[in-house]
Structure formats: C-alpha cells, structure tokens
Protein backbone atom coordinates (compact mmCIF):
# COMPACT_ATOMS: atom_id res chain seq x y z
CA UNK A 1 0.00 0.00 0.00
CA UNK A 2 1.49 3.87 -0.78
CA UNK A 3 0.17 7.20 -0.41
CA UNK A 4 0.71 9.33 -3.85
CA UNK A 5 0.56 12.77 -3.70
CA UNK A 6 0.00 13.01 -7.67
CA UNK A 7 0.94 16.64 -8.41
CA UNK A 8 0.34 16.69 -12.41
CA UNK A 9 -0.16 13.06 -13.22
CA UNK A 10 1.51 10.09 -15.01
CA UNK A 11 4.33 10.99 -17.24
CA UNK A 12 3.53 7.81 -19.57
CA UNK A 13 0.38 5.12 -19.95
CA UNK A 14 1.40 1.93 -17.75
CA UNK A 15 0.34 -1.51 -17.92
CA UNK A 16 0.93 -4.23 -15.37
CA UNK A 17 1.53 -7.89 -16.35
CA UNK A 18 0.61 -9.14 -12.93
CA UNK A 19 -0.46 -6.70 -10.25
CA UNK A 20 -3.96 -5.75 -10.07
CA UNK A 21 -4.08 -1.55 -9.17
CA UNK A 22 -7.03 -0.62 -6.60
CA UNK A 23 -6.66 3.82 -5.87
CA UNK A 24 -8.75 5.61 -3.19
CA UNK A 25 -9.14 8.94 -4.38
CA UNK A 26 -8.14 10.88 -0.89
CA UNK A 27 -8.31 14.73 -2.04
CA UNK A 28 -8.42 16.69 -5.23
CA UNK A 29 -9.89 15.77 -8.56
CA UNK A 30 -8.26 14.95 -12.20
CA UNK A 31 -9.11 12.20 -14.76
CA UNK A 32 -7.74 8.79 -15.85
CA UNK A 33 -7.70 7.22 -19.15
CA UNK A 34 -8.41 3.13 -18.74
CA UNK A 35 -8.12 1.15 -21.51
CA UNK A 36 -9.32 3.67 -24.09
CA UNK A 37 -12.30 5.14 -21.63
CA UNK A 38 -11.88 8.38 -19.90
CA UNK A 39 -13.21 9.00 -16.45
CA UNK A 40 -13.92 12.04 -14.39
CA UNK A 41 -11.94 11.63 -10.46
CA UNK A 42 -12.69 13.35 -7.60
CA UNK A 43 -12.16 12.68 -3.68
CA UNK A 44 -14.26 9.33 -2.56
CA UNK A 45 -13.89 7.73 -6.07
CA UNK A 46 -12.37 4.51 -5.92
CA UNK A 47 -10.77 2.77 -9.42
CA UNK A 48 -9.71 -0.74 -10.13
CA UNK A 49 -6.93 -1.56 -12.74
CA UNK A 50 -6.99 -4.90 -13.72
CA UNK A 51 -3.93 -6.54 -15.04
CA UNK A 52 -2.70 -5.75 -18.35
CA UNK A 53 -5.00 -2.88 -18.54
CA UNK A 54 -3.18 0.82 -20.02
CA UNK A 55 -4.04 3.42 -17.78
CA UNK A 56 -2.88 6.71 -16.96
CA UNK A 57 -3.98 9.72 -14.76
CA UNK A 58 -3.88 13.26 -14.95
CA UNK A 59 -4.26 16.15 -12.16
CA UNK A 60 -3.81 16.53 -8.62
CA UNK A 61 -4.71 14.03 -6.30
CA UNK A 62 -3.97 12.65 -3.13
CA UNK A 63 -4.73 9.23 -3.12
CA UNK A 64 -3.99 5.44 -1.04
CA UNK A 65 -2.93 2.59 -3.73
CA UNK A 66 -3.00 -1.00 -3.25
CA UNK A 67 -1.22 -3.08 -5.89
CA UNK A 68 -2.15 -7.45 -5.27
CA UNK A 69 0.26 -9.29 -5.70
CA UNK A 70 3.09 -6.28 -4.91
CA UNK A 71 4.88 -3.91 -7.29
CA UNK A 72 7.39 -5.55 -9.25
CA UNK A 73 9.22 -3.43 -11.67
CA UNK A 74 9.90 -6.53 -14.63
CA UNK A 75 6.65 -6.69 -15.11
CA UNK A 76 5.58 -2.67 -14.97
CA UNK A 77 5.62 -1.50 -18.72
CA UNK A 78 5.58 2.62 -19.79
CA UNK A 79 3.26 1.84 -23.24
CA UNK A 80 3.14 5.42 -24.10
CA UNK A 81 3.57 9.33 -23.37
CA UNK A 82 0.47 10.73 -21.03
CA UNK A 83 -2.11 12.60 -23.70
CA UNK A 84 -4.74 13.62 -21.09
C-alpha cells in the first residue's frame, strides 16, 4: 500500500503484467484514461486496474494505492507518453 501525492499526473500510460491496481481517491480531482475510456476523479472515487489494462492519470490528487500481488518493476511496462 502507498500514499501518492500526484501533483500533475503520469508521465507515460502503464500496464501491469501481474499486479492488479485498486486507488482511493483521498483529495483533489483529475481524470484517468483506462483502456481507451476516460473518467472524471474526484475525492471518494475509488478505481480498479486490472492486469494488463493501459491506464494513466492526470491532475492533482492525493490518493492510497494498493497493488495485489506487490509492485514488481519486470513486469511494470511505460506503453506510451500521457495525452490527457
């Protein structure tokens, strides 16, 4: 579990191979591109990334994630530059 205190966003899309992605949305607002879909955030949202699913967010936030099984950077892939 981490607290991120997202000041701008995701510099690239990421995609994990075997970690499942649950964010609590603590404070602030922004938006999050998963898998092609766009979503409006704001604090008391809750979003679950499952594996091998591109995502990437955008704004500031304050927020508690939980990755299952933990992070593990060979299998954490940067897909593409953040376009929100």
């Amino acid at each position: 579990m981490d607290y991120i205190d997202m000041l701008d966003g995701h510099e690239f899309y990421q995609k994990e191979s075997e970690s499942i992605h649950l964010y609590y949305i603590l404070d602030g607002s922004g938006k999050a591109n998963i898998d092609g879909e766009i979503y409006k955030l704001e604090a008391g949202d809750t979003i679950e990334i499952p594996i091998n699913t591109e995502f990437a967010f955008k704004g500031k936030m304050k927020m508690i994630e939980i990755m299952n099984p933990l992070f593990n950077p060979n299998t954490h892939i940067d897909t593409r530059k953040n376009d929100l």
